[in-house]
Protein backbone atom coordinates (compact mmCIF):
# COMPACT_ATOMS: atom_id res chain seq x y z
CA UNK A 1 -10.99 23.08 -29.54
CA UNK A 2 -13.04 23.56 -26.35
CA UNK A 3 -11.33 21.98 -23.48
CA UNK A 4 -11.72 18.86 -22.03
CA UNK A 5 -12.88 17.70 -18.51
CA UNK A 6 -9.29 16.44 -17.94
CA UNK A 7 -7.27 19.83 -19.60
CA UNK A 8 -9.55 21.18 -17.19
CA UNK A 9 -8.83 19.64 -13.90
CA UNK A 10 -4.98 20.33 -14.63
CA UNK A 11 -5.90 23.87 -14.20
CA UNK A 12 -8.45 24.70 -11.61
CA UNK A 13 -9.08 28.28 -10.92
CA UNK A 14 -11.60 27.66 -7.87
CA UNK A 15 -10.19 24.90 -5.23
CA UNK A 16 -11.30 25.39 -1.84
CA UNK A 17 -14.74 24.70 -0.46
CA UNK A 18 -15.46 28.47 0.11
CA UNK A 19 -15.24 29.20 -3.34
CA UNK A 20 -17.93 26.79 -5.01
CA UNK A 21 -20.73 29.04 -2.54
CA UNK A 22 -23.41 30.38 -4.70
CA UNK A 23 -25.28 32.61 -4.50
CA UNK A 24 -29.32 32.65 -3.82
CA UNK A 25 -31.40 35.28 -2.97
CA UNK A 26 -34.41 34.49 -0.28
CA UNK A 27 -37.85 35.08 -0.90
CA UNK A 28 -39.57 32.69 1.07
CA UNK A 29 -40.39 34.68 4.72
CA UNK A 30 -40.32 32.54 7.92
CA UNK A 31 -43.57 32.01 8.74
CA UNK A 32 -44.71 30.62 4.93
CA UNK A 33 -41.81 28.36 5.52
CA UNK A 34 -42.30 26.86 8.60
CA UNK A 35 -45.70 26.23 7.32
CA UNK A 36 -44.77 24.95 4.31
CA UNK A 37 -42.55 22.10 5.69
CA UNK A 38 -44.83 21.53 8.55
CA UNK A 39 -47.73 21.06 5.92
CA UNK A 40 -49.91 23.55 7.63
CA UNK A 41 -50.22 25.60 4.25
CA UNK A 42 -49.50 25.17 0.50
CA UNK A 43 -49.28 28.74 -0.62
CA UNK A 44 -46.73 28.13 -3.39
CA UNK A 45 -43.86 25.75 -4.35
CA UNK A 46 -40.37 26.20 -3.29
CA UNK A 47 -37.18 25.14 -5.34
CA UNK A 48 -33.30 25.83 -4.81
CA UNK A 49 -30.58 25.01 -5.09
CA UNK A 50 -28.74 23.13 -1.98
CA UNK A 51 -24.96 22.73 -2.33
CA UNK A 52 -23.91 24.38 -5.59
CA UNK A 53 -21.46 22.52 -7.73
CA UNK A 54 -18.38 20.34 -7.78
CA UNK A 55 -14.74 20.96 -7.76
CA UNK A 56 -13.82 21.33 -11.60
CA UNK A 57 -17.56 22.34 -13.11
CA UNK A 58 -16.85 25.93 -12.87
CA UNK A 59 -13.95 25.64 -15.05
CA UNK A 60 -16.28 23.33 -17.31
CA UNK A 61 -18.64 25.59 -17.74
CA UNK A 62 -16.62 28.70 -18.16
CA UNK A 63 -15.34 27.15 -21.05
CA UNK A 64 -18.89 26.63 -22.34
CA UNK A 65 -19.68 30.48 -22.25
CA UNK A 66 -20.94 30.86 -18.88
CA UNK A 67 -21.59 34.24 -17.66
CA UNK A 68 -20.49 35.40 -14.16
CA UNK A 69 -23.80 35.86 -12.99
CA UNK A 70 -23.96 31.79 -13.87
CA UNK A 71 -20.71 31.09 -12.03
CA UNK A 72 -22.08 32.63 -8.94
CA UNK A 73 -25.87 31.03 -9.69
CA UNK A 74 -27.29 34.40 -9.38
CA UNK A 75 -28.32 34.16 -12.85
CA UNK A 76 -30.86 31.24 -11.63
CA UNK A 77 -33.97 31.56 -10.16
CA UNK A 78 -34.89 30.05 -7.64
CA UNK A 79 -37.39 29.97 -4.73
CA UNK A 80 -36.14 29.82 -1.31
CA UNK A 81 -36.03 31.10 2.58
CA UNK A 82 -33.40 32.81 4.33
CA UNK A 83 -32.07 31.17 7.52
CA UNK A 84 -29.96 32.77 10.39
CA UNK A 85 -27.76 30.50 12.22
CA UNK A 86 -27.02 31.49 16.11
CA UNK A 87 -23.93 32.08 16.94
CA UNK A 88 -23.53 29.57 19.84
CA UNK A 89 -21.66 26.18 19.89
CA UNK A 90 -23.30 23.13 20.93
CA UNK A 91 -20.33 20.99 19.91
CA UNK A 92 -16.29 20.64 19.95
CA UNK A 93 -14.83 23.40 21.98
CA UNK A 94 -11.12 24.06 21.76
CA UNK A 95 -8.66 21.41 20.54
CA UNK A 96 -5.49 20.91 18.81
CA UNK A 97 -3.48 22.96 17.19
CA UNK A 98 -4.05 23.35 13.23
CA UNK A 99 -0.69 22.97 11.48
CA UNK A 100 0.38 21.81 7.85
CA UNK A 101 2.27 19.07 7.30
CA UNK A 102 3.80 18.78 4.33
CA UNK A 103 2.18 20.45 0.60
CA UNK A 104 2.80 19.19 -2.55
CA UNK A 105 0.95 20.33 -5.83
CA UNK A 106 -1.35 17.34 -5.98
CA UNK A 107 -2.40 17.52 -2.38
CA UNK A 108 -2.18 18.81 1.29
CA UNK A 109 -1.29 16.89 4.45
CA UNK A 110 -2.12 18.55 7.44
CA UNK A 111 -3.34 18.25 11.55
CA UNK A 112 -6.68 19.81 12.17
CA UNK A 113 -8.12 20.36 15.53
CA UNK A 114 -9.31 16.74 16.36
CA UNK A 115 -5.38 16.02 16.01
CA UNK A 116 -6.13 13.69 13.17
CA UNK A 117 -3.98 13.47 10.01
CA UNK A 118 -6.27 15.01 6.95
CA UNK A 119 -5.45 14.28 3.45
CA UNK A 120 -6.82 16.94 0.96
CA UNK A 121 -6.80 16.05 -3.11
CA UNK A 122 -6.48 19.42 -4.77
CA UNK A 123 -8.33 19.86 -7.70
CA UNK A 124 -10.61 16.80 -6.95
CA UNK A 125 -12.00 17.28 -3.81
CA UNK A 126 -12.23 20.01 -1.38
CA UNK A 127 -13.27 18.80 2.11
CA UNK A 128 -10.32 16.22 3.26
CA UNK A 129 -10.63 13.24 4.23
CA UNK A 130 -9.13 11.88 7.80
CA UNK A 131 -6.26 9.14 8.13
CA UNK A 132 -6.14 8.46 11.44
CA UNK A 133 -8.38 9.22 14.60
CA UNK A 134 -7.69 10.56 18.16
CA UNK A 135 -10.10 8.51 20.31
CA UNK A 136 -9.77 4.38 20.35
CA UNK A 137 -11.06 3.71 23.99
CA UNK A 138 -12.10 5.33 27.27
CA UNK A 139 -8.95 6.52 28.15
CA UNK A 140 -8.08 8.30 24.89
CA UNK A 141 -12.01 10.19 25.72
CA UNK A 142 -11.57 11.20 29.12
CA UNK A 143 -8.25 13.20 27.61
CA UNK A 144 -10.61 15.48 25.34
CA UNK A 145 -13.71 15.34 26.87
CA UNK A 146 -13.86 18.86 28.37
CA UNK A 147 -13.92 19.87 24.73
CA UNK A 148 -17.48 18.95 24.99
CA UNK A 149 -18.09 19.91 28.59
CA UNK A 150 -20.30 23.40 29.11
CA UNK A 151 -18.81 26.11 29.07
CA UNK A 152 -20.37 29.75 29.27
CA UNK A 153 -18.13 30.76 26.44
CA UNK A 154 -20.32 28.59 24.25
CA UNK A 155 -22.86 31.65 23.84
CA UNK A 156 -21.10 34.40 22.41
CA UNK A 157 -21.84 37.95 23.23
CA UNK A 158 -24.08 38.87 20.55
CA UNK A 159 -26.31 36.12 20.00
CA UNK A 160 -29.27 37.65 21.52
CA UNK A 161 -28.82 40.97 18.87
CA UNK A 162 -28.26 38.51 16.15
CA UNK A 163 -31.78 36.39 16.91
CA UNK A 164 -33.42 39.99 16.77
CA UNK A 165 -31.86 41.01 13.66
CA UNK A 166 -32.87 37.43 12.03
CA UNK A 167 -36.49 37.79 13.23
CA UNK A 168 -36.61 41.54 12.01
CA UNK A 169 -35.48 40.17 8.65
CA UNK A 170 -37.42 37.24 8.38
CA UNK A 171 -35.41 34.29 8.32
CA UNK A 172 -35.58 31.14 9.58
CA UNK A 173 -33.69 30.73 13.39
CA UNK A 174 -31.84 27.61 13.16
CA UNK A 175 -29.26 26.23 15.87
CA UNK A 176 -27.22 22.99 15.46
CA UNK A 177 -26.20 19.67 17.23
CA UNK A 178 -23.05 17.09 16.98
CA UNK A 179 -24.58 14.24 14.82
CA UNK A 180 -25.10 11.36 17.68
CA UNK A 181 -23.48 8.90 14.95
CA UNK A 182 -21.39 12.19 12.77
CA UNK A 183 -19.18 13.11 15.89
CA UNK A 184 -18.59 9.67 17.81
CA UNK A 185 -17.23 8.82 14.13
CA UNK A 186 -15.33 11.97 13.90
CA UNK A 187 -12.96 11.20 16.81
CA UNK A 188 -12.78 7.19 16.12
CA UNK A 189 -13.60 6.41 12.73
CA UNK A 190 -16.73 4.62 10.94
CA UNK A 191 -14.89 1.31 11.56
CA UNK A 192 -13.99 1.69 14.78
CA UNK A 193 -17.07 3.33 15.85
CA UNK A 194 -19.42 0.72 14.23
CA UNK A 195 -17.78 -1.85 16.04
CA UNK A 196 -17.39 0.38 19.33
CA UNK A 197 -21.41 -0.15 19.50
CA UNK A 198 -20.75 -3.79 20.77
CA UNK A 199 -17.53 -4.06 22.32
CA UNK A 200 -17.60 -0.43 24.10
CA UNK A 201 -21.20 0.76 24.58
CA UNK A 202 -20.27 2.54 27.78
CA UNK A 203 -17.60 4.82 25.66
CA UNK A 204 -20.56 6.05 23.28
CA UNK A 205 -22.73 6.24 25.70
CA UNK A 206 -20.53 8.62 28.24
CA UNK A 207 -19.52 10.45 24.45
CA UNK A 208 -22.98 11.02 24.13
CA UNK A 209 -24.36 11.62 27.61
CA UNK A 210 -21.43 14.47 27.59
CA UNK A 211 -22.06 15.77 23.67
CA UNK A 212 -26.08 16.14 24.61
CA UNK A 213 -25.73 17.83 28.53
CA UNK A 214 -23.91 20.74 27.01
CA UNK A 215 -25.95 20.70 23.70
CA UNK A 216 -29.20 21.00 26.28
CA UNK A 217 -27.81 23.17 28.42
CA UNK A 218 -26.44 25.94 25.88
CA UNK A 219 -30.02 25.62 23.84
CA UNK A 220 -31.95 25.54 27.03
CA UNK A 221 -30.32 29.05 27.80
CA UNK A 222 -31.19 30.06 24.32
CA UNK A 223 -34.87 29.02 23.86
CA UNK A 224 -35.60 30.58 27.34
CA UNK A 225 -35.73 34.45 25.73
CA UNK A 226 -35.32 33.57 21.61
CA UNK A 227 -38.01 31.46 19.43
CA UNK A 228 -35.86 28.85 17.59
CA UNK A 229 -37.20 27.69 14.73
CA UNK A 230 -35.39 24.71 12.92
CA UNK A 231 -32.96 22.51 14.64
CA UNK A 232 -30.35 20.90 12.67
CA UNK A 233 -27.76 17.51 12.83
CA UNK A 234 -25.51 16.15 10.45
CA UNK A 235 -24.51 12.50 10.61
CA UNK A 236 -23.72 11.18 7.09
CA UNK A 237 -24.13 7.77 7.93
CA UNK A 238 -25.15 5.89 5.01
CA UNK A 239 -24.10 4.65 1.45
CA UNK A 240 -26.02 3.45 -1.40
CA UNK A 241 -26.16 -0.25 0.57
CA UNK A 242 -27.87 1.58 3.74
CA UNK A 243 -27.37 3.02 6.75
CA UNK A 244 -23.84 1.97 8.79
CA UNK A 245 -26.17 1.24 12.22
CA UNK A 246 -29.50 -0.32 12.01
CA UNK A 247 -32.70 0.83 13.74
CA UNK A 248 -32.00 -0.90 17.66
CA UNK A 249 -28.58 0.93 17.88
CA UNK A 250 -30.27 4.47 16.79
CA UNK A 251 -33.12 3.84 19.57
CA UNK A 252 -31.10 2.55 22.13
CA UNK A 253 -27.58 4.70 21.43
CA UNK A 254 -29.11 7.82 19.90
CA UNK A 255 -32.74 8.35 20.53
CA UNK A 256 -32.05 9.67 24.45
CA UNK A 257 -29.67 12.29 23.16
CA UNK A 258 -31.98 13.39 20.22
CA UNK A 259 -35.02 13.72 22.60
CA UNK A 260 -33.70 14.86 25.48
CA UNK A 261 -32.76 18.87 23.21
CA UNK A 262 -35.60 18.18 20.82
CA UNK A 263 -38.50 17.40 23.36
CA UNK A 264 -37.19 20.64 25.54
CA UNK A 265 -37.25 23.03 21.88
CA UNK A 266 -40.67 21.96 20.91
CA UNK A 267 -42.43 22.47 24.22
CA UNK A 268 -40.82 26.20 23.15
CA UNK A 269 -42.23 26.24 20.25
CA UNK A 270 -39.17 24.92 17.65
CA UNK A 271 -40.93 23.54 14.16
CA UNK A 272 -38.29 21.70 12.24
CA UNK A 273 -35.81 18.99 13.35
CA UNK A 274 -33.72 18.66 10.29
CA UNK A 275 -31.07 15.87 9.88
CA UNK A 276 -28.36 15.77 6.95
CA UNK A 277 -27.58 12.60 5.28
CA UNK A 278 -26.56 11.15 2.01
CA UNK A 279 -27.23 7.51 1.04
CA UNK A 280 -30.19 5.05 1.46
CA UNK A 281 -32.01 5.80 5.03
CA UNK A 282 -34.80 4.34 4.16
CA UNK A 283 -34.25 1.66 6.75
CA UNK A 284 -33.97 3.91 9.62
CA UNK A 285 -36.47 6.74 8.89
CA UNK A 286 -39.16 5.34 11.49
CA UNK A 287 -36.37 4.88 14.34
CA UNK A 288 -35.22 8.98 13.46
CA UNK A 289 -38.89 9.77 13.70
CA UNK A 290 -39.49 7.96 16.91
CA UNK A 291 -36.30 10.29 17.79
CA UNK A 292 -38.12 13.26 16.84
CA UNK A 293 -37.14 14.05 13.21
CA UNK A 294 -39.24 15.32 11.20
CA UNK A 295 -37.34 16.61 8.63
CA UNK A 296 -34.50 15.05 5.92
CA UNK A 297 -32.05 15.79 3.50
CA UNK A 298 -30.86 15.45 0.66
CA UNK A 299 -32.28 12.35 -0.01
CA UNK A 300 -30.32 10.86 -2.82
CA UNK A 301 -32.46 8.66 -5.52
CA UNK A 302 -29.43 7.17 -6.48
CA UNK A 303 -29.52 4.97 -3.31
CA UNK A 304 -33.29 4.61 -3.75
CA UNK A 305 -34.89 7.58 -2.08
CA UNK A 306 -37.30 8.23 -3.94
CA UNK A 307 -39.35 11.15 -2.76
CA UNK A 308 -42.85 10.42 -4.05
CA UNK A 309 -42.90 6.85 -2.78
CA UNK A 310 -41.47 8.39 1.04
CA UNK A 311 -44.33 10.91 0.72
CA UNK A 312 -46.58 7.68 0.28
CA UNK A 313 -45.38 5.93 2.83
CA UNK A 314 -45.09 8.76 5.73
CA UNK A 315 -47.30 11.12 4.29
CA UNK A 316 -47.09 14.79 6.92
CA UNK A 317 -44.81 12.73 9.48
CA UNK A 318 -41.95 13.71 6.80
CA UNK A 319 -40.92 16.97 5.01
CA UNK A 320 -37.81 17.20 3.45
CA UNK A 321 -35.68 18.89 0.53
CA UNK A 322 -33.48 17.91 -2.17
CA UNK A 323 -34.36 14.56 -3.82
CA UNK A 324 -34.23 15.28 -7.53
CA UNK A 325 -31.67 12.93 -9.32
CA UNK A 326 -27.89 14.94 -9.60
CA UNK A 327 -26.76 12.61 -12.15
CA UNK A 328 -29.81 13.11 -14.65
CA UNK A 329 -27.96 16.39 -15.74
CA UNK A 330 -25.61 14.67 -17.68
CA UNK A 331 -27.91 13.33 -19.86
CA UNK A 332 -30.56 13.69 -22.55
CA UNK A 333 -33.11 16.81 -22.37
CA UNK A 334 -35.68 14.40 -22.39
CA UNK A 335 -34.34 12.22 -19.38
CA UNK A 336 -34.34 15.61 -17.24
CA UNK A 337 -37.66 16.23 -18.51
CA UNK A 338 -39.04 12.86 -17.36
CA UNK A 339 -37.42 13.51 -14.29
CA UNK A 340 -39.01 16.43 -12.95
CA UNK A 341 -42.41 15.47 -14.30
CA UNK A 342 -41.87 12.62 -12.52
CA UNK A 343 -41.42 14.20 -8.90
CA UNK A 344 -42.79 18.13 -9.32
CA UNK A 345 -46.03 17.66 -9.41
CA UNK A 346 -46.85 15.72 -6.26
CA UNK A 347 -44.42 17.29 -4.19
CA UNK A 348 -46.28 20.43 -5.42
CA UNK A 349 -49.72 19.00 -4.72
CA UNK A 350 -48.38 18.17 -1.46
CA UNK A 351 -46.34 20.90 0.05
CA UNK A 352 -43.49 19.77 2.95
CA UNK A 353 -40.82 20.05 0.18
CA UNK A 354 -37.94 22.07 -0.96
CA UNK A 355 -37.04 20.25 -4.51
CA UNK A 356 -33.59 20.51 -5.48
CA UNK A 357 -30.80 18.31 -6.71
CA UNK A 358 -29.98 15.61 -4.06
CA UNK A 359 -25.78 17.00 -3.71
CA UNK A 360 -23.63 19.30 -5.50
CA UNK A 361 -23.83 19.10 -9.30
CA UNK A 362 -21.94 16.51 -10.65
CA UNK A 363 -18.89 17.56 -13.46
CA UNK A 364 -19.27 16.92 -16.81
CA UNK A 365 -22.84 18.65 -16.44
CA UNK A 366 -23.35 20.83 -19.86
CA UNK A 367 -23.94 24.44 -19.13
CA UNK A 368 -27.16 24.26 -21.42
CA UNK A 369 -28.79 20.92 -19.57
CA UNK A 370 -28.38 23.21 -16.06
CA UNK A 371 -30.08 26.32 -17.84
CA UNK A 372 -32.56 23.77 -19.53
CA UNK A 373 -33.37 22.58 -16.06
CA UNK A 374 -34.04 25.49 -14.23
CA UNK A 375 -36.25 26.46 -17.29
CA UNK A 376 -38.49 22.84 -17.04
CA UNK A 377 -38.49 22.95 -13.07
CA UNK A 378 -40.44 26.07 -13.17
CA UNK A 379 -42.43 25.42 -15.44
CA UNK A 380 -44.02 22.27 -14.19
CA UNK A 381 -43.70 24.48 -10.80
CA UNK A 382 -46.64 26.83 -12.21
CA UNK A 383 -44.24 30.12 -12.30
């Protein structure tokens, strides 16, 4: 009897989040990329894979025959470019210390670094999730605000050899931010922080005035000798109901600290300004353009992104990757099918897209729908 989803998840050989990588093999140079997603040329389409797969569909699919090669995802083909992250640190510097506090076999309760309490379900999830937060007001900020003060030790010693070595390979040179809604709501909460907006603008504001000095002053520094390419936030701030801030709080709260790095890297010659979030954005996308995004991900159709009708509406003001339905997987052949030939071909037509699934692949995704997939993908992709 093959096992079950739930024999399964009793058992899980690969828990933590390192061990769900996959991986991909780049074959998309720089330059063809940045001119991809820029929609300054439309040599040929590009498809990968983003996130990889879910706690527990490893184990699944083992049990359905998979080869190692399929565990890993090398087995798949996709179509991708290589990017080289600098090693400098535009956010959080220093801390708490990390200590567990108390294990059991269903889950782990420990203190990270922001000093919150973090509950982790084993063998469900892998990232865990936060039960309390260190910041409630001014005075609980101005304790741990010179972890996000400048610091020369931001910039480690070999960044400038790594930036060569990524250019000499190709790859994309990418550098990242604190999301200006993703950290705020890392040290208070989404509650809290949502409601911190009204009753304590001049907290977020100092939180942000600090986060985006430092951010501009360590990237300033860097862009002076090195050609960065993409620039990249994460902020997470929506569900399938919308976005947790509207459009007058992003311009008014978030829009100086966006612009104020993004304006400096593109009079250097930066190409990409790539934010990170799941959920429905489509409220907000023309206040994050106004703050100088111009590209998104992984825009999830289950909370109605739907890729061809963005590409209508913003046309080249918008590149972006991911946006093929997750959840189609676990059903009929002819489902995926209708799927893909729904979305390939104009993002195709169009260039200023990666396609992929919109987040990692759900479980109870059969082995042969994933391989059946990959197989229909490329060949509505021409290859």
């Amino acid at each position: 009897m093959m096992p079950t989803t739930q024999t399964i998840a009793r058992r899980p050989k690969w828990l933590r989040h390192e061990d769900l990588a996959i991986h991909k093999t780049p074959t998309v140079g720089r330059e063809e990329y940045l001119d991809h997603m820029t929609f300054r040329a439309n040599r040929r389409p590009l498809f990968t894979e983003i996130f990889g797969p879910l706690v527990g569909l490893k184990e699944e699919w083992e049990a359905q025959g998979a080869s190692t090669e399929e565990l890993d995802f090398s087995a798949f083909h996709y179509r991708c470019e290589g990017r080289g992250w600098l090693p400098v640190n535009t956010g959080r510097l220093g801390g708490y210390p990390e200590r567990v506090i108390e294990e059991t076999d269903d889950y782990l309760l420990q203190r990270d670094g922001y000093g919150r309490t973090m509950k982790l379900a084993k063998g469900v999830a892998t990232l865990p999730l936060p039960l309390d937060h260190p910041v409630h007001n001014m005075q609980d900020w101005l304790k741990i605000k010179s972890w996000y003060e400048f610091s020369p030790t931001r910039l480690s010693q070999d960044w400038e050899s790594a930036a060569r070595a990524y250019r000499t390979e190709g790859m994309v040179v990418c550098v990242s931010i604190p999301g200006g809604f993703d950290e705020p709501r890392q040290l208070m909460g989404e509650e809290a922080l949502c409601l911190a907006y009204y009753e304590q603008p001049e907290l977020l504001r100092d939180m942000l005035t600090t986060i985006g000095e430092t951010a501009f002053r360590v990237l300033e520094c860097v862009s002076r000798t090195t050609q960065i390419d993409l620039l990249f936030v994460h902020e997470d701030m929506a569900g399938k109901s919308g976005p947790l801030i509207g459009p007058n709080l992003i311009r008014e709260f978030i829009r100086p600290y966006y612009r104020k790095i993004w304006d400096m890297l593109a009079e250097r010659g930066a190409r990409l300004f790539d934010q990170d979030s799941d959920g429905d954005m489509r409220r907000v996308i023309p206040a994050f353009l106004d703050c100088g995004i111009n590209v998104m991900h992984p825009m999830e159709p289950a909370a109605g992104m739907d890729i061809v009708q963005i590409r209508a509406q913003y046309g080249t003001r918008l590149a972006f990757y991911g946006g093929i339905d997750k959840h189609i997987l676990r059903r009929t052949k002819a489902e995926i099918s209708a799927e893909l030939e729904h979305k390939i071909p104009p993002m195709v037509a169009t260039g200023g897209c990666v396609l992929a699934l919109d987040h990692r692949i759900p479980n109870g995704t059969p082995l042969d729908n994933y391989r059946f997939y990959i197989r229909k993908a490329w060949e509505l992709l021409g290859e």
